[in-house]
Structure formats: structure tokens, C-alpha cells
Protein backbone atom coordinates (compact mmCIF):
# COMPACT_ATOMS: atom_id res chain seq x y z
CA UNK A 1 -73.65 1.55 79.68
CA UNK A 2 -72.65 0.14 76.17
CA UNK A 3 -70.65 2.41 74.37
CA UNK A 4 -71.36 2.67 70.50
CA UNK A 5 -68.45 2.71 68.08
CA UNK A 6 -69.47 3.41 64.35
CA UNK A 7 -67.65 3.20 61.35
CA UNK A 8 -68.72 4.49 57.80
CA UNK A 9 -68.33 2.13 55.47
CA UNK A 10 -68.69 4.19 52.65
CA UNK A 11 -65.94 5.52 53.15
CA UNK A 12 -63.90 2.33 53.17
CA UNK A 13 -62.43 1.76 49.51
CA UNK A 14 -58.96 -0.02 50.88
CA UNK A 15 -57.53 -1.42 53.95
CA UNK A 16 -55.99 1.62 54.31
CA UNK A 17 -58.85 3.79 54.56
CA UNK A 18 -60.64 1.33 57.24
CA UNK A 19 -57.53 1.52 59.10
CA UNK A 20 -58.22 5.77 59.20
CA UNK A 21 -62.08 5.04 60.03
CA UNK A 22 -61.58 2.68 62.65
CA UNK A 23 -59.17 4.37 64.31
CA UNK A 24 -61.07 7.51 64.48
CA UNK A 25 -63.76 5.27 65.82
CA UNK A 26 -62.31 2.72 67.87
CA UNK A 27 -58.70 3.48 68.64
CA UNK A 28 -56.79 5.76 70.72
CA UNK A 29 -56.66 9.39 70.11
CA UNK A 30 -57.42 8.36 66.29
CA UNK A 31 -54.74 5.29 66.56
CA UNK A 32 -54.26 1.93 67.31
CA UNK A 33 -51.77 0.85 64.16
CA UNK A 34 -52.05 -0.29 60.71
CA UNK A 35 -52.31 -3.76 60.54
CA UNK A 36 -54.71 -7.45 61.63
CA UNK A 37 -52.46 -7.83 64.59
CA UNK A 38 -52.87 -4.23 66.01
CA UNK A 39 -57.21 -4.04 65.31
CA UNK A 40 -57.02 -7.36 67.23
CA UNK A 41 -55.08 -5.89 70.25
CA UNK A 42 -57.72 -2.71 69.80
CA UNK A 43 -60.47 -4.95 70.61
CA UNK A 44 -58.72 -6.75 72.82
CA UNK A 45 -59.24 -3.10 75.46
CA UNK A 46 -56.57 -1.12 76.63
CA UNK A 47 -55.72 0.49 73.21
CA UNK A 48 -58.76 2.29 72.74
CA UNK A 49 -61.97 0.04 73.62
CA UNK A 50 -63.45 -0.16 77.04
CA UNK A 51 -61.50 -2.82 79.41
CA UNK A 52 -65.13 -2.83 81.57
CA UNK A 53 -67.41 -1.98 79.47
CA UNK A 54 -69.58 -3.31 77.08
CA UNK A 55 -69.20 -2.19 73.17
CA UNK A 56 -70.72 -2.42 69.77
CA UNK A 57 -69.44 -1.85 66.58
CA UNK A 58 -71.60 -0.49 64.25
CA UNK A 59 -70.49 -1.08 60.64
CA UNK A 60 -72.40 1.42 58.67
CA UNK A 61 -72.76 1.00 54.86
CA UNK A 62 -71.00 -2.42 55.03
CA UNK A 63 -72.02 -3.45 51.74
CA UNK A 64 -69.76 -0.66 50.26
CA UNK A 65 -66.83 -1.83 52.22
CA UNK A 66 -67.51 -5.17 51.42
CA UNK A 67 -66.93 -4.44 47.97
CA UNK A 68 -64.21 -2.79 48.27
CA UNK A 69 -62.57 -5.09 50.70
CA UNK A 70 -62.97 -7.85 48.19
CA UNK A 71 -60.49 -10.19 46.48
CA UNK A 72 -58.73 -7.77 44.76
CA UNK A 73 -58.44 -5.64 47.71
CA UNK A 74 -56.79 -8.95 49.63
CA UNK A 75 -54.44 -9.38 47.05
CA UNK A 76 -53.07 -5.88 47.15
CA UNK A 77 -52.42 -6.63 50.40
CA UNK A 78 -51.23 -9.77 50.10
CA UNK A 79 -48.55 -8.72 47.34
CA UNK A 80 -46.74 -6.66 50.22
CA UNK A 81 -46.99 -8.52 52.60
CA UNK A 82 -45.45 -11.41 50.30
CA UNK A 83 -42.62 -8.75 49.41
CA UNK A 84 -41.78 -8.35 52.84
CA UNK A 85 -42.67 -11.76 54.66
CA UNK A 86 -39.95 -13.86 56.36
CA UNK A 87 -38.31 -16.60 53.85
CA UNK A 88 -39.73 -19.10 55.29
CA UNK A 89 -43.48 -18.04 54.86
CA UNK A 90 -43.34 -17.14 51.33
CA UNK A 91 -44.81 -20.27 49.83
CA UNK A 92 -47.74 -19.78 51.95
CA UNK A 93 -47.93 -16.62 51.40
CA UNK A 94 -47.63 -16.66 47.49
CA UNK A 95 -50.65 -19.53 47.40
CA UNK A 96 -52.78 -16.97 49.17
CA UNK A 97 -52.22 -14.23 46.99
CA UNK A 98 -52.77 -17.02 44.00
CA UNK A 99 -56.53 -17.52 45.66
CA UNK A 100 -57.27 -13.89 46.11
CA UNK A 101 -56.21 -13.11 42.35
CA UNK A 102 -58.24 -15.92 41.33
CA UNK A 103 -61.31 -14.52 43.34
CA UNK A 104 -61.30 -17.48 45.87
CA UNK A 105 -60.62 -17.47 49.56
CA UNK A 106 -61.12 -14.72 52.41
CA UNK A 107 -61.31 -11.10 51.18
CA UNK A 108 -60.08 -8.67 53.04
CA UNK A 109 -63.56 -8.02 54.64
CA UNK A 110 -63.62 -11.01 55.84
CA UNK A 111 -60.47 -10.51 57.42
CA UNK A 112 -61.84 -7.92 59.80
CA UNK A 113 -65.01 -9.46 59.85
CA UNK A 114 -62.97 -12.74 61.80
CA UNK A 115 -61.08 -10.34 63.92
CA UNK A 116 -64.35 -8.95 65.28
CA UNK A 117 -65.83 -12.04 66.10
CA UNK A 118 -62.96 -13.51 67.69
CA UNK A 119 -61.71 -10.70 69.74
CA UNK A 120 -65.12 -9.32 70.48
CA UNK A 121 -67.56 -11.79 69.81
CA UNK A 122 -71.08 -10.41 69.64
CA UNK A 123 -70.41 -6.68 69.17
CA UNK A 124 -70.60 -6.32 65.96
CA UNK A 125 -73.50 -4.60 64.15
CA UNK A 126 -73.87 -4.83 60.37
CA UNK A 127 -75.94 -1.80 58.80
């Protein structure tokens, strides 16, 4: 049996607030963390997704998150994680946030987007 996980896009406006919807999805008891590393361990099973079972995610109103998981959302993100990113990673991590601010590269939609596909290729459903 292939269990269903839905998430509500609309009522994804930051990274933040897909980190709330997913978790009540996907994760844990509501959980799984706040962060790219922490989704990828979710989908990896044992925090929340079926270790021997199949899943789908179903990413309802995806258009609306993909809006507001755009380039401006990536380099909100990006700005803290510069502000708090080892020495040594800054330079990268400043010409990111240079490509997000100038509306190029990966949004943060397409962050979770790779995630998905990677860690659970084939599950996910765009609606």
C-alpha cells in the first residue's frame, strides 16, 4: 500500500512555512528539522517516511509555492546562511547569494524540488 503525503502549497510563502507543512505531512510527530540536510534524511525513512513502503508526495498548489520559493526567497536564505557559514565557505557562499539577488540560479523551490528527486526519486506529485 502506497501511503500519500500531501502538502498545501498555498500555504507555503517561505522556507519556513514549508518546513511547518512538510513536517505536519511528512515528518515525525509534526518534525523532522529545519533545514536541506534534515528533509533529505526525512525522505531518506526512519524520520518520518515509510522504511518499506512505498510513498508519494503530493505537492498541492505548487505554483503558489513556487512563487514564493523564488529567487528572492533563496536569497533570504542564503544571507543567513552566509552570516553563519564556516570561513572558509564564504566566497562560495556570497556568489550564490549574488545569483539569487540577481534572479539567476536555483530558487529555493528548486532546492526541495532536487531533494525529492534525489532522495526519493519518483514520488513526487506536482498538483
Amino acid at each position: 500500500m502506497t501511503v500519500r503525503y500531501v502538502l498545501d502549497g498555498g500555504r507555503v510563502g517561505t522556507l519556513e512555512d514549508f518546513w511547518q507543512v512538510a513536517g505536519e505531512s511528512i515528518g515525525c510527530g509534526g518534525y523532522f528539522g529545519r533545514n536541506l540536510d534534515a528533509f533529505a534524511d526525512c525522505l531518506r525513512g526512519g524520520f518520518g517516511t515509510p522504511d518499506d513502503r512505498d510513498f508519494v508526495i503530493e505537492w498541492r498548489d505548487h505554483e503558489t509555492s513556487r512563487r514564493n520559493l523564488g529567487h528572492q526567497e533563496a536569497a533570504r536564505q542564503l544571507e543567513k546562511w552566509l552570516a553563519r557559514c564556516h570561513p572558509t565557505h564564504r566566497a562560495h557562499m556570497a556568489a550564490r547569494l549574488a545569483e539569487a539577488r540577481a534572479g539567476r540560479g536555483p530558487t529555493a523551490f528548486d532546492w526541495l524540488v532536487a531533494i525529492i528527486e534525489e532522495e526519493a526519486p519518483g514520488t513526487l506529485e506536482l498538483h
